[in-house]
Every structure is written in structure tokens, then in C-alpha cells.
C-alpha atoms as a PDB file:
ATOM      1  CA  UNK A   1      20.928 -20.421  11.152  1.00  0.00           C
ATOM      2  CA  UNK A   2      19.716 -20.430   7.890  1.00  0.00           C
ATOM      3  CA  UNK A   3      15.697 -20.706   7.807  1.00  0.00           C
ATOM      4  CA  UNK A   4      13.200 -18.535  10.123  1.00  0.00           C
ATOM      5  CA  UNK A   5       9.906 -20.616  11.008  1.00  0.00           C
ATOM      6  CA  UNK A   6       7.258 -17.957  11.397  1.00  0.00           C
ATOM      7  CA  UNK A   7       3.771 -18.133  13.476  1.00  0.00           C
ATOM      8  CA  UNK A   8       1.408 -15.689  13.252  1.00  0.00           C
ATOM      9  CA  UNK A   9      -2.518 -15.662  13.954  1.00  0.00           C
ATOM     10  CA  UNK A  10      -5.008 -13.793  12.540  1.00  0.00           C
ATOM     11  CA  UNK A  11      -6.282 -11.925  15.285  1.00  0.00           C
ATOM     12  CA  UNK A  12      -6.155 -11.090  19.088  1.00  0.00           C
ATOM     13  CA  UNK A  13      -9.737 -12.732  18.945  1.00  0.00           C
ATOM     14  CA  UNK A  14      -8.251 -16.370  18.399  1.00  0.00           C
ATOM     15  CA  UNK A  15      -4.445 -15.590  19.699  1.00  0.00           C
ATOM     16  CA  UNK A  16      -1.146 -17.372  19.057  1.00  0.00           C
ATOM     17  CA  UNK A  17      -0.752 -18.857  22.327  1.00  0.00           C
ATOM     18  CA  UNK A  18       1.859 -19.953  24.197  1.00  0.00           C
ATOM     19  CA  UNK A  19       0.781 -23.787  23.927  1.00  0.00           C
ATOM     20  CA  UNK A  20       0.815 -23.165  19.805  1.00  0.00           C
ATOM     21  CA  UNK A  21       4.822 -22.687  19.751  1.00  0.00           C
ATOM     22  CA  UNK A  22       5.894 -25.358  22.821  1.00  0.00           C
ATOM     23  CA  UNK A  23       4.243 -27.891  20.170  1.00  0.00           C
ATOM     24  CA  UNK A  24       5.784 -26.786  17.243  1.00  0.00           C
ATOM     25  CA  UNK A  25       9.135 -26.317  18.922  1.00  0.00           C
ATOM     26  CA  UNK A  26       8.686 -30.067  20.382  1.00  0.00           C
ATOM     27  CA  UNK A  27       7.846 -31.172  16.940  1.00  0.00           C
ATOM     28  CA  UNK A  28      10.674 -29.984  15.382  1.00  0.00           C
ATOM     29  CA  UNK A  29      13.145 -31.105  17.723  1.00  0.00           C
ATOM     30  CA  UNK A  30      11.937 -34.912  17.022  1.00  0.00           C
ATOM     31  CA  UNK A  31      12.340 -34.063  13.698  1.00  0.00           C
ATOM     32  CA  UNK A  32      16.204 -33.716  14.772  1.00  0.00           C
ATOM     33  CA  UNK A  33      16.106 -29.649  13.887  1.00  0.00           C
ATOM     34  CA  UNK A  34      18.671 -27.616  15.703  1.00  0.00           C
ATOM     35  CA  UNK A  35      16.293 -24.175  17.080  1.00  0.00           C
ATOM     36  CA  UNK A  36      17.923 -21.038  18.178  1.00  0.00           C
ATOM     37  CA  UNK A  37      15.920 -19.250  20.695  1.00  0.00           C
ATOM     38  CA  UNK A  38      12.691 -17.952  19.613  1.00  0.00           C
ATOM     39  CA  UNK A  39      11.036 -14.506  20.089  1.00  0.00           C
ATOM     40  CA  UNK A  40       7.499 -12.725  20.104  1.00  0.00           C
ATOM     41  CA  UNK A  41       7.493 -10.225  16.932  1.00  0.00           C
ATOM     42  CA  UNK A  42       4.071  -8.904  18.228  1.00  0.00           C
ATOM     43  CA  UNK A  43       2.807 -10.490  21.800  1.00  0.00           C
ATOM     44  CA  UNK A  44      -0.027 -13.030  20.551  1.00  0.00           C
ATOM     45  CA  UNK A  45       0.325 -12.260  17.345  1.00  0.00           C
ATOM     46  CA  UNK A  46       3.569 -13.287  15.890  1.00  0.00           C
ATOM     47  CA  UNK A  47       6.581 -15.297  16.832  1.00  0.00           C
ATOM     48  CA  UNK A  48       9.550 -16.478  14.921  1.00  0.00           C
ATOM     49  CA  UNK A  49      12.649 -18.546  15.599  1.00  0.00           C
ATOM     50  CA  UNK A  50      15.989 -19.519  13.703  1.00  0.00           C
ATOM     51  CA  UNK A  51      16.789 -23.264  12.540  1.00  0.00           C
ATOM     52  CA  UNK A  52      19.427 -24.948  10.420  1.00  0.00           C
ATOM     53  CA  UNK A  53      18.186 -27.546   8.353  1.00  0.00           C
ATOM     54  CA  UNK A  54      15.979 -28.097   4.758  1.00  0.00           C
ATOM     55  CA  UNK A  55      12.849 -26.480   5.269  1.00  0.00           C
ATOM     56  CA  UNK A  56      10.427 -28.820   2.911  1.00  0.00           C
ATOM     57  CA  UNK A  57       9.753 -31.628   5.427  1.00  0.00           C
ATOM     58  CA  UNK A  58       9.372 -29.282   8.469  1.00  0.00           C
ATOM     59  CA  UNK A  59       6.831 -27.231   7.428  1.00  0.00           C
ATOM     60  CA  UNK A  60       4.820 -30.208   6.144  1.00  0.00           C
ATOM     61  CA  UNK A  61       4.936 -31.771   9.622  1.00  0.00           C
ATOM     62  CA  UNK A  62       4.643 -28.621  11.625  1.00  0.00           C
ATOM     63  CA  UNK A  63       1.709 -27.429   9.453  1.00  0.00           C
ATOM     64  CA  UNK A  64      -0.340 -30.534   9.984  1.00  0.00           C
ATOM     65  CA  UNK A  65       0.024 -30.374  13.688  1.00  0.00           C
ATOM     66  CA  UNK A  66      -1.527 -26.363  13.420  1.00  0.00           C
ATOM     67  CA  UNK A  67      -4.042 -27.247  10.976  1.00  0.00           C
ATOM     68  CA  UNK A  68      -6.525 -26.693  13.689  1.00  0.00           C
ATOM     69  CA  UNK A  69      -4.689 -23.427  15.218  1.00  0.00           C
ATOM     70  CA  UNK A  70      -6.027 -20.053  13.996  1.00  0.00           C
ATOM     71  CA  UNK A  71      -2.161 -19.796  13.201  1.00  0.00           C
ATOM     72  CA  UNK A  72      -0.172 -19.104   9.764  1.00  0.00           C
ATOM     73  CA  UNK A  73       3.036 -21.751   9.597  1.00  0.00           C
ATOM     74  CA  UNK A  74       5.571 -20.639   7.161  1.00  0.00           C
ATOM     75  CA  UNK A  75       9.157 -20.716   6.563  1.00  0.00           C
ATOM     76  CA  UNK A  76      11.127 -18.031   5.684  1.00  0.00           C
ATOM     77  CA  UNK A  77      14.840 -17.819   4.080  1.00  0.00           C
ATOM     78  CA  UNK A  78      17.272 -16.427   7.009  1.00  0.00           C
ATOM     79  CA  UNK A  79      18.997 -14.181   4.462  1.00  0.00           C
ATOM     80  CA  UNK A  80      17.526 -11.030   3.568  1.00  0.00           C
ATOM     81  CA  UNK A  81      14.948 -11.261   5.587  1.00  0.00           C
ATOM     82  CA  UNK A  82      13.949  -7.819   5.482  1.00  0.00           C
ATOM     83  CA  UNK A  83      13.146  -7.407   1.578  1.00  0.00           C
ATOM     84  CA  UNK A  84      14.164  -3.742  -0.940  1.00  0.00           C
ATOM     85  CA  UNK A  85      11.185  -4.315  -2.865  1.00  0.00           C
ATOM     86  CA  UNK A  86       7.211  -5.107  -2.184  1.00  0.00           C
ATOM     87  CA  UNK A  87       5.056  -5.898  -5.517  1.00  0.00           C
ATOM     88  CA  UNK A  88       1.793  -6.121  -5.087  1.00  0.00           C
ATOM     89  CA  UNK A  89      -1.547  -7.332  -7.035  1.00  0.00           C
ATOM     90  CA  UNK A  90      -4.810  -4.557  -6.669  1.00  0.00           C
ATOM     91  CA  UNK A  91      -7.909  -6.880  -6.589  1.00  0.00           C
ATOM     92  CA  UNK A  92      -8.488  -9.054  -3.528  1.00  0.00           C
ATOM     93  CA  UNK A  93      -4.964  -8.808  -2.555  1.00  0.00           C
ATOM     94  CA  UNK A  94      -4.585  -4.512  -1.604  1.00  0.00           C
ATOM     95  CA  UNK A  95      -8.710  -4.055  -2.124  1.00  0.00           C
ATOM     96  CA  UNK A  96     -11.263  -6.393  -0.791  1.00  0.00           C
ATOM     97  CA  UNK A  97     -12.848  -6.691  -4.140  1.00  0.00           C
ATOM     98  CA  UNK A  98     -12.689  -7.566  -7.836  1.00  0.00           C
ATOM     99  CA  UNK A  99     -13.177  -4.165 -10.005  1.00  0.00           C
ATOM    100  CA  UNK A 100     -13.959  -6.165 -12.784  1.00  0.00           C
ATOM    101  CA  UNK A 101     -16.447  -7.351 -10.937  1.00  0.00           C
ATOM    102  CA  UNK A 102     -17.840  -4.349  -9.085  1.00  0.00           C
ATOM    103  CA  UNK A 103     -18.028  -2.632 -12.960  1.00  0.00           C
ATOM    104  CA  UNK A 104     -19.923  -5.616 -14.405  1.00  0.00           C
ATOM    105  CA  UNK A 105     -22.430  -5.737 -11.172  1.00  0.00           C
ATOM    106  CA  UNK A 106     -22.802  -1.834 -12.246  1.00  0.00           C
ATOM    107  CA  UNK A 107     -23.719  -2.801 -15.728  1.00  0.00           C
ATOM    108  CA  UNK A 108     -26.101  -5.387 -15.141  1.00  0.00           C
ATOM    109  CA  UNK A 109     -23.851  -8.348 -15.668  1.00  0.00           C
ATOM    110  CA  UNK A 110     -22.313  -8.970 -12.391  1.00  0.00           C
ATOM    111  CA  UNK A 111     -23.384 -12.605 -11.913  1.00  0.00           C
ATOM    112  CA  UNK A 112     -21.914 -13.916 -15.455  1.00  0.00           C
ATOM    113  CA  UNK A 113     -18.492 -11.715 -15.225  1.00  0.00           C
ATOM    114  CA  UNK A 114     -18.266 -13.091 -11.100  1.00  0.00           C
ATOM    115  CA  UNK A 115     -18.651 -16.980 -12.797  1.00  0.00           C
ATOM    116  CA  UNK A 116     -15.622 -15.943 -15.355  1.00  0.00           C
ATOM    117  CA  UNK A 117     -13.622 -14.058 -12.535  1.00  0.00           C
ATOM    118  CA  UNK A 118     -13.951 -16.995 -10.120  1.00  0.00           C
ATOM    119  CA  UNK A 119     -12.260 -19.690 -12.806  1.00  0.00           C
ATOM    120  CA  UNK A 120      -9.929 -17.295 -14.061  1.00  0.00           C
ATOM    121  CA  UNK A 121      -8.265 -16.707 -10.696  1.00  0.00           C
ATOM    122  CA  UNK A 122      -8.077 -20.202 -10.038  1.00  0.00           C
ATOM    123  CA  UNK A 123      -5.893 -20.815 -13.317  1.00  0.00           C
ATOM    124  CA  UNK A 124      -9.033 -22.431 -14.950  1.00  0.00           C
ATOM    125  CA  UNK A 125      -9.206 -20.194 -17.618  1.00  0.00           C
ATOM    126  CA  UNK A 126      -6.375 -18.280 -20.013  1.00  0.00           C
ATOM    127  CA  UNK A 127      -6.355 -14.878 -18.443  1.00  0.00           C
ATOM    128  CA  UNK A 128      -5.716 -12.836 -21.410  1.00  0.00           C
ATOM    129  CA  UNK A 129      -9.177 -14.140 -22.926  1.00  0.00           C
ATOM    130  CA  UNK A 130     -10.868 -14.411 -19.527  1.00  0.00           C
ATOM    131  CA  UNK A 131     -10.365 -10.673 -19.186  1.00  0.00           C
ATOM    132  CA  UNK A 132     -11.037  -9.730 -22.684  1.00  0.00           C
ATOM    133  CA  UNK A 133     -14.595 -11.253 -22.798  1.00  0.00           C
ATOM    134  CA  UNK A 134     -15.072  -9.812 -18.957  1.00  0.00           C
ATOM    135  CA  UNK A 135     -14.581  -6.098 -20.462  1.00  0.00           C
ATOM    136  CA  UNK A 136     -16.539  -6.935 -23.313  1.00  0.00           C
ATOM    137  CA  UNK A 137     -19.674  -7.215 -21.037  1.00  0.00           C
ATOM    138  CA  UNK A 138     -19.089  -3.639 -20.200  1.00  0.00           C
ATOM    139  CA  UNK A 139     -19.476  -2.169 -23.383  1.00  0.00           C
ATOM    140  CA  UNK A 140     -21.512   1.410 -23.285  1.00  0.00           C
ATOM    141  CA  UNK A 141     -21.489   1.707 -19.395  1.00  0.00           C
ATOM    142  CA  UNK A 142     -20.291   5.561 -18.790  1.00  0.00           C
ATOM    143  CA  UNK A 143     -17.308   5.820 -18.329  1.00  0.00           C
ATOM    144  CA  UNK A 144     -18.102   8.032 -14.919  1.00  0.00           C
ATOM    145  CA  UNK A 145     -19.445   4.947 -13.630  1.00  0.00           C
ATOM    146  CA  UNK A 146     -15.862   3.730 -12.550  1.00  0.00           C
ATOM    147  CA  UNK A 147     -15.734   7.420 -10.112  1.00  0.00           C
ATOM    148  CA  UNK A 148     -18.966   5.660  -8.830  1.00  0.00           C
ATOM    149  CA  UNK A 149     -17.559   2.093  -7.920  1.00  0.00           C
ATOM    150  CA  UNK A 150     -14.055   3.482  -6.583  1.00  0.00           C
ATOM    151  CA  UNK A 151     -16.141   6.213  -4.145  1.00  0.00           C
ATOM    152  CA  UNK A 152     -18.688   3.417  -3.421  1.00  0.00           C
ATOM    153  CA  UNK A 153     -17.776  -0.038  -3.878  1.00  0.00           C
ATOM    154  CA  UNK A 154     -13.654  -0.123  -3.040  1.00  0.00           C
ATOM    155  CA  UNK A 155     -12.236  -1.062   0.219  1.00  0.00           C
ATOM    156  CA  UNK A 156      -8.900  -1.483   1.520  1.00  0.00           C
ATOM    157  CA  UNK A 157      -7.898  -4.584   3.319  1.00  0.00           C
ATOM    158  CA  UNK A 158      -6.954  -4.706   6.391  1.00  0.00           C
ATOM    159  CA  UNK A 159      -3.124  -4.082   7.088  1.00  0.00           C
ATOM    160  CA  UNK A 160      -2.297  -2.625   4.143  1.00  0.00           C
ATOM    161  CA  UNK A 161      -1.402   0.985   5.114  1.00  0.00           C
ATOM    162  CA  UNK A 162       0.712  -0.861   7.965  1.00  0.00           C
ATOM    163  CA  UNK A 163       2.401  -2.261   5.174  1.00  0.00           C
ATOM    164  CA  UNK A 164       3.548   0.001   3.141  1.00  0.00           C
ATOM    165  CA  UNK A 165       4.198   2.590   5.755  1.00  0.00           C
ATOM    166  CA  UNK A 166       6.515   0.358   7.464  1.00  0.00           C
ATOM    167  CA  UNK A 167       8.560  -1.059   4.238  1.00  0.00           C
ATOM    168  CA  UNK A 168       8.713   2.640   2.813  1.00  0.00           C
ATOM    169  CA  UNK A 169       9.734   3.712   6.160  1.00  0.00           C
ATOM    170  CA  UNK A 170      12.731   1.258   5.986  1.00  0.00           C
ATOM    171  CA  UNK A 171      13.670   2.423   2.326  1.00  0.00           C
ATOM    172  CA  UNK A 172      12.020  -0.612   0.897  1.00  0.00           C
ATOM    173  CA  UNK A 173      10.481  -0.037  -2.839  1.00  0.00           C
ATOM    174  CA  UNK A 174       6.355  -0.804  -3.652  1.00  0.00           C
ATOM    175  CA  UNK A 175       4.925  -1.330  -6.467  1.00  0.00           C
ATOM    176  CA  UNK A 176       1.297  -1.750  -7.238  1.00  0.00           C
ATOM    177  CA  UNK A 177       0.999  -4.255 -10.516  1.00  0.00           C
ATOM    178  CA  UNK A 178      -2.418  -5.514 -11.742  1.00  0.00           C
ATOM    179  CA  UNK A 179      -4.197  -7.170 -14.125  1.00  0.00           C
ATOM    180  CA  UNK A 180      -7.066  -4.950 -13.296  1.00  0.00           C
ATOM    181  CA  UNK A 181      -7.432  -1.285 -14.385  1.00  0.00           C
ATOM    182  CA  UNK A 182      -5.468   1.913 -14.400  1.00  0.00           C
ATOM    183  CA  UNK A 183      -8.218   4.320 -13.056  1.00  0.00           C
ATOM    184  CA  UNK A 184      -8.286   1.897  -9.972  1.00  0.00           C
ATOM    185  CA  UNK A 185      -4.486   1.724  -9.802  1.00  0.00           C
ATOM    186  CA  UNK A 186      -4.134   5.548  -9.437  1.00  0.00           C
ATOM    187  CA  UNK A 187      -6.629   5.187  -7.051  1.00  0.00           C
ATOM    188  CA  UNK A 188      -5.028   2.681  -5.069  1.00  0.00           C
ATOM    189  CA  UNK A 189      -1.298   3.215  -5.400  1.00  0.00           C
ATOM    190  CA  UNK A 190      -1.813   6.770  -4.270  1.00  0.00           C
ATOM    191  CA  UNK A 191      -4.197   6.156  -1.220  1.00  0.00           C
ATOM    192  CA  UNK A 192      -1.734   3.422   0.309  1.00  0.00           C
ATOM    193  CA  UNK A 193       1.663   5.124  -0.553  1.00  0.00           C
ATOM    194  CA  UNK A 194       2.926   2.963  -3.611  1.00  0.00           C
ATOM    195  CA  UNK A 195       5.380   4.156  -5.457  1.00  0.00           C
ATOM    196  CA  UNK A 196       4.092   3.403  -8.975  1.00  0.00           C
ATOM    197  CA  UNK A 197       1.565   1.258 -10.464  1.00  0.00           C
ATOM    198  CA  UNK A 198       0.833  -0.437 -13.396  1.00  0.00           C
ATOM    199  CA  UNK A 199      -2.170  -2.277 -14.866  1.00  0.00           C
ATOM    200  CA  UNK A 200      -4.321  -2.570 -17.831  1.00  0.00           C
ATOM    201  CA  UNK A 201      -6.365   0.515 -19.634  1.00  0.00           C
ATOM    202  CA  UNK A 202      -9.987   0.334 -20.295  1.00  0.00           C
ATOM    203  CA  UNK A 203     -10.660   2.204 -23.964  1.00  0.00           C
ATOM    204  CA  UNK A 204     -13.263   5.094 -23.672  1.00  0.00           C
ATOM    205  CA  UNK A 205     -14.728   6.820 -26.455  1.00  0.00           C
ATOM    206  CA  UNK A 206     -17.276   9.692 -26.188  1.00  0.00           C
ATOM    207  CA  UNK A 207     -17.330   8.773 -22.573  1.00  0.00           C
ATOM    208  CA  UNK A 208     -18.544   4.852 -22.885  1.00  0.00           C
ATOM    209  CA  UNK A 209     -16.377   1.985 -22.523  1.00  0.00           C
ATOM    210  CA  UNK A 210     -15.963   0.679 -25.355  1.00  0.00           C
ATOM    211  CA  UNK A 211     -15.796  -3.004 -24.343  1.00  0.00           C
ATOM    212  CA  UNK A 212     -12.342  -3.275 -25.173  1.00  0.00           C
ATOM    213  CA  UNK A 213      -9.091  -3.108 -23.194  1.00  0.00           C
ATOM    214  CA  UNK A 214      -5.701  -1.744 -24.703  1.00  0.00           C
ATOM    215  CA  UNK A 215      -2.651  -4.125 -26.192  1.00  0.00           C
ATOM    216  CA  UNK A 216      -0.398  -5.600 -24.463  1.00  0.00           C
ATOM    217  CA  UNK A 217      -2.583  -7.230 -21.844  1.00  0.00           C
ATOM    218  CA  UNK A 218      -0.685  -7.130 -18.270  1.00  0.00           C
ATOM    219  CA  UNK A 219      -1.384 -10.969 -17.322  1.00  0.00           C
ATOM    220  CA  UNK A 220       1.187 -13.451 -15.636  1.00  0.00           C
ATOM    221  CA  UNK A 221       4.049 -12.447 -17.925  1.00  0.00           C
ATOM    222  CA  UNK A 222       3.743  -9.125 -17.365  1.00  0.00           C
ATOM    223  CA  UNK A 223       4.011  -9.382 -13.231  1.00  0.00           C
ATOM    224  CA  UNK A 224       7.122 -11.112 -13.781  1.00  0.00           C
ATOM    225  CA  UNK A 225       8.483  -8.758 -16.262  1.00  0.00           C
ATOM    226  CA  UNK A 226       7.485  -5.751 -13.786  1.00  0.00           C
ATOM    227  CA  UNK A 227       9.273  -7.689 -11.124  1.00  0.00           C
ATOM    228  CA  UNK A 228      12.572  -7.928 -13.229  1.00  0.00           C
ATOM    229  CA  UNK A 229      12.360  -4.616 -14.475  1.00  0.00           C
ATOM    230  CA  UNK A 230      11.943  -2.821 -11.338  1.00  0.00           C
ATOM    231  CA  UNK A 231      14.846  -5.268  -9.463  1.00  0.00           C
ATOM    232  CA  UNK A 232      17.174  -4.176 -12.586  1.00  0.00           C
ATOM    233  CA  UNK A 233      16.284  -0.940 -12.460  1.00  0.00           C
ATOM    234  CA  UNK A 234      17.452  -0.927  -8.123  1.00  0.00           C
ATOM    235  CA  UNK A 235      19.960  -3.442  -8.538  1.00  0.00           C
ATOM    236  CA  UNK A 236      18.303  -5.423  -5.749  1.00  0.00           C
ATOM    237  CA  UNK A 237      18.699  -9.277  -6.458  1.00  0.00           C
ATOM    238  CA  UNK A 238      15.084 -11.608  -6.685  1.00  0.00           C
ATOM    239  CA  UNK A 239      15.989 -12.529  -3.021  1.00  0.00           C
ATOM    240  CA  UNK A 240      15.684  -9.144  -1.845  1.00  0.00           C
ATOM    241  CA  UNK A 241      12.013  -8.761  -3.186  1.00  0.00           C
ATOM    242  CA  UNK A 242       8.529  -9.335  -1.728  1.00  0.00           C
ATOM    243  CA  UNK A 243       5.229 -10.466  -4.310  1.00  0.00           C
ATOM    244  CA  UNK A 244       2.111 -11.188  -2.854  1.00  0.00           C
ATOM    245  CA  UNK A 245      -1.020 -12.410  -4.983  1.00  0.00           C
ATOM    246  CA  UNK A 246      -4.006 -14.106  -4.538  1.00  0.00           C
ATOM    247  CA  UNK A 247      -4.897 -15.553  -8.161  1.00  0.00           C
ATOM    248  CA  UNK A 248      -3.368 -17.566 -10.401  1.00  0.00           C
ATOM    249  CA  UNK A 249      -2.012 -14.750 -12.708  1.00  0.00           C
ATOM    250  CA  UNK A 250       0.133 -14.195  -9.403  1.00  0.00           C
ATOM    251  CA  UNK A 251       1.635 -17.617  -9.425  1.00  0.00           C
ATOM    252  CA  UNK A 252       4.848 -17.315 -11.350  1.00  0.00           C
ATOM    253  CA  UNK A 253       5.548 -13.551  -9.828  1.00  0.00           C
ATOM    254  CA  UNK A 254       5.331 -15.577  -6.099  1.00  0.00           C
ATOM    255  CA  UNK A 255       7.665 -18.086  -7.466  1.00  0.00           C
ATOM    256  CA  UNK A 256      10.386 -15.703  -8.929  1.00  0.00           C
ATOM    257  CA  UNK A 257      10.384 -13.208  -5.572  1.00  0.00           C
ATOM    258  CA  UNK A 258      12.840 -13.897  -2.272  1.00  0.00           C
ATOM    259  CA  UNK A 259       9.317 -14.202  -0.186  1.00  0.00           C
ATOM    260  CA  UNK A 260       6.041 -14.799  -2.565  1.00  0.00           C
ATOM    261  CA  UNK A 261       3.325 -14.690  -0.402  1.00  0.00           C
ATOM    262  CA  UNK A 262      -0.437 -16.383  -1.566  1.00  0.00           C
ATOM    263  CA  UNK A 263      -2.842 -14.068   0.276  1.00  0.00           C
ATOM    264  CA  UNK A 264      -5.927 -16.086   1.433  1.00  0.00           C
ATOM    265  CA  UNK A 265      -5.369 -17.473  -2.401  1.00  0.00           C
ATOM    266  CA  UNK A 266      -6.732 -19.736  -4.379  1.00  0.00           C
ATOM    267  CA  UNK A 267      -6.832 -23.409  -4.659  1.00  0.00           C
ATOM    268  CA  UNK A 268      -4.180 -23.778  -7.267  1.00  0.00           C
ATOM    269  CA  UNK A 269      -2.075 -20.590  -6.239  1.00  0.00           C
ATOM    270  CA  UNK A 270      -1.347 -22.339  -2.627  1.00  0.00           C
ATOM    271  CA  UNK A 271      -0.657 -25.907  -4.626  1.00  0.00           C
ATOM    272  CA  UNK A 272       2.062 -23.700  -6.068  1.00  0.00           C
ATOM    273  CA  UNK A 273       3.358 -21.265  -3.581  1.00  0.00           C
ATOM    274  CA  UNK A 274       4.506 -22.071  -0.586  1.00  0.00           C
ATOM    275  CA  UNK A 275       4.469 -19.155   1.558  1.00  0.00           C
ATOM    276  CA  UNK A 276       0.959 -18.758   2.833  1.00  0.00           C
ATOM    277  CA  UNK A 277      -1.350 -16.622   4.686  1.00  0.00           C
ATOM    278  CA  UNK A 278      -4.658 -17.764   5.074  1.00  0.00           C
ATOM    279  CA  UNK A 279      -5.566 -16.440   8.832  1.00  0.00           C
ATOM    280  CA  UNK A 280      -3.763 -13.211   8.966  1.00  0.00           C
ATOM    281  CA  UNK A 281      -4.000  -9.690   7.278  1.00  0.00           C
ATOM    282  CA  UNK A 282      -1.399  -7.800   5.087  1.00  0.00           C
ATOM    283  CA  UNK A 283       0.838  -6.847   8.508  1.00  0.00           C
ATOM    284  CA  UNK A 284       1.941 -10.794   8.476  1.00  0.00           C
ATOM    285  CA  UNK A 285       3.791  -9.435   5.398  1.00  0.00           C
ATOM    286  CA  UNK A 286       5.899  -7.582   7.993  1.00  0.00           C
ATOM    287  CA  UNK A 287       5.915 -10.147  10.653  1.00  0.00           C
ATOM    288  CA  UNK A 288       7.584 -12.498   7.636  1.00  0.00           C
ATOM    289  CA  UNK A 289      10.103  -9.895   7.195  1.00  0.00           C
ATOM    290  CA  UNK A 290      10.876 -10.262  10.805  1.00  0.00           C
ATOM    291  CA  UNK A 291       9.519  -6.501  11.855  1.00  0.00           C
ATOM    292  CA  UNK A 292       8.185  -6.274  15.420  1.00  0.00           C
ATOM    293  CA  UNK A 293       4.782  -4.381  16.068  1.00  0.00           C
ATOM    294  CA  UNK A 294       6.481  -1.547  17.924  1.00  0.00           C
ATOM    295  CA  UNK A 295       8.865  -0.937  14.434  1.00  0.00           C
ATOM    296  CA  UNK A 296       5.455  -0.676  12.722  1.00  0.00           C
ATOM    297  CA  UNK A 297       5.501   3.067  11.002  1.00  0.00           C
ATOM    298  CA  UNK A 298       2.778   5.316  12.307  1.00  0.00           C
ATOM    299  CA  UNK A 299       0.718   6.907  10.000  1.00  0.00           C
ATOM    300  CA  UNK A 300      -1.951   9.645   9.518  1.00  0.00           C
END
């Protein structure tokens, strides 16, 4: 069997019933596709089941019949299932929020920096300049100001800890690359367990920003380059990595991975990347690997 269809819901609230698979099993056998026998990864939660055959005009059919399910539908390589390597974007992907945004709302130009954010994520804008003029708005704010938003303003979304508890636990490698900001990085990477991060540096001089950000910008390039870097540096191949994104930055990083995963994305990211999660949290990022709830890592 050489493709894994995936279900998974969002929540216990609105469950992946029983009635949800039977249809998409029923569909998919008039479609003349071959299914092994399916199983529950997580009662209610997540199911997945082996098939033989080319995945494109499935999951176009079977994803029209859920569009009114609370359910995820996504199809998964077989092979390496279970990925070596998780790369991850920071800002509305590991964090609930934009820092860029939370540091312009701090300096009194949250509304015009949101505007810029918004149509840079959805590939409107070239992200290099986007961010450049974004920083520029925060020239003079005090530099302590970013110990403010982190303590104050920063969240974690939901799942994540799951996440990288679990893949670390099964000697999987997670990286933490964004085109956000270093001091939020550090803060990140080492509250979730990532194993290093990389993003872009804010300049600071006599503790004010200076409105500038340091050369090279990490944009969409650079996420790619980080993801061939840190497979060369493992030897893992691109099929035995994980990316997950939200914004259009993320787009070719999704592409190159085994699994890219657009995280309640964008508009143009999910015209672009198949593998989607629009209902679920970050744990669907283990469900896709195939990981049961009970082989979910506990941690403190």
C-alpha cells in the first residue's frame, strides 16, 4: 500500500464520527481504490487507512464530500511515514501571534504594520521589503519592550508541546526557522524543546531599535536553505522531513519536505500545498505521521 488517507477533527467538541469514515471509505471504493483495513490513531479524533493508487483525484473527491465535516482530509506518502526531521515557522504557526505585529501595536503602529503583515503572508507582497518597511515603523521603541511583548503578548498554540515531545521522543530532529526575530526564537525554541532556531536580528543601539534588521534577510530562500542544510548535515533524505507554515514565505519549504503541512494557512499557501490542516491543532502533525494518542510523550 503505498498512500495513507488521514482523518482527523479538530476537537472532541465536533468528533470524527463513525458515519465520517463509512462515507469516505464508500467513496473511494467507487472510485475503484483498493483500502486496507483502517484504524483509529486517537478514538474520535484521528483515523487512517492504507490504499494503492494516485492520490490527486482521491483527495479531490473525498474532500468535497467532508467539506461540511469538522474533519481534516489529507493524504499522506506510505513511506516514511514517521519523519527524522520537524521544521517549523514561529509566528502563527508555533505562537498564536505575529511579533511583528505585537511590537508595532507596542509602538503605536499596530494597525498599518497588521495591513502590511496580512498581504505579505498571503504572497501579495515581496517579503524581504514587506519586512524591512514593517521594522522600520519600530524605530526608537526600547529595546526592553520586546521582554514586555514575549512575557505579555506570546502564546503557544495548542499542540505544540505534544509535538515536539513526541517527535524528540522518537529521535526525530526540530528546528525552529523564522522570518520573525531572534529574541522571540530563543524564546520559543527553548520553551517547546527545539533543537535550534534561526530567524532574523533586530539592530539595537543604545537600547532603541534602530528600525533596521540585519543582512541577509531569512525569507523563503532561506527556509529552504535551512531545510537542506540541516537534512545534509543528518543525512536524512527530503522524504524523511516534516515543514509546516502558515504564510506564503512557507510555501516553497512545504513543497521541498516529505510532509509540508499549511497550518490553518493562507489563501495562496493552501492553492499551493497540499497537505492541510484547517480544523485541527499541531498534534494532527503526529496523527499524519501515523502516531497514536497513547504514543504521545508525556511531558512536565
Amino acid at each position: 500500500m503505498s498512500h495513507v488517507l488521514s482523518l482527523i477533527a479538530g476537537s472532541q467538541k465536533s468528533p470524527l464520527q463513525t458515519k465520517h469514515i463509512n462515507a469516505a471509505c464508500k467513496l473511494m471504493e467507487k472510485l475503484g481504490v483498493e483500502l486496507d483495513t483502517g484504524h483509529w490513531l486517537a478514538e474520535k479524533i484521528a483515523w487512517q487507512v492504507e490504499f494503492d493508487r494516485k492520490p490527486a483525484e482521491v483527495l479531490g473527491a473525498v474532500r468535497k464530500a467532508a467539506a461540511r465535516w469538522p474533519v481534516d482530509v489529507n493524504i499522506v506518502p506510505a513511506a516514511n511515514q514517521r519523519k527524522k526531521l520537524l521544521i517549523a515557522d514561529m509566528d502563527s504557526t508555533m505562537i498564536e501571534q505575529e511579533c511583528i505585529d505585537e511590537l508595532a501595536d507596542a509602538a503605536g503602529a499596530g494597525d498599518a504594520v497588521k495591513a502590511i503583515t496580512a498581504r505579505a503572508m498571503n504572497g501579495e507582497l515581496d517579503f524581504e521589503d514587506a519586512l524591512r518597511e514593517r521594522v522600520a515603523a519600530l524605530k526608537d521603541l526600547p529595546s526592553g519592550v520586546i521582554g514586555e511583548v514575549i512575557s505579555t503578548r506570546i502564546s503557544f498554540m495548542a499542540g505544540g508541546r505534544d509535538l515536539i515531545a513526541t517527535m524528540r521522543q522518537n529521535s526525530a530532529y526540530c528546528a525552529l526557522i523564522s522570518g520573525g526575530f531572534t529574541h522571540f526564537t530563543a524564546y520559543v525554541g527553548a520553551e517547546l524543546g527545539f533543537h535550534e532556531h534561526q530567524a532574523n536580528e533586530l539592530i539595537i543601539q543604545d537600547n532603541l531599535l534602530t528600525g533596521e534588521v540585519a543582512s541577509p534577510i531569512l525569507g523563503r530562500d532561506a527556509k529552504v536553505a535551512a531545510l537542506q542544510r540541516i537534512t545534509g548535515t543528518f543525512g536524512f533524505s527530503m522524504d524523511e522531513a516534516m515543514a509546516v507554515g502558515d504564510g506564503a514565505n512557507d510555501i516553497p519549504m512545504l513543497q521541498a519536505a516529505g510532509i509540508g503541512v499549511a497550518l490553518h494557512a493562507k489563501p495562496a499557501v493552501k492553492q499551493e500545498v497540499d497537505i492541510q490542516i484547517d480544523h485541527g491543532d499541531l498534534t494532527a502533525l503526529l496523527y499524519l505521521q501515523g502516531f497514536t494518542r497513547d504514543e504521545f510523550a508525556r511531558h512536565h
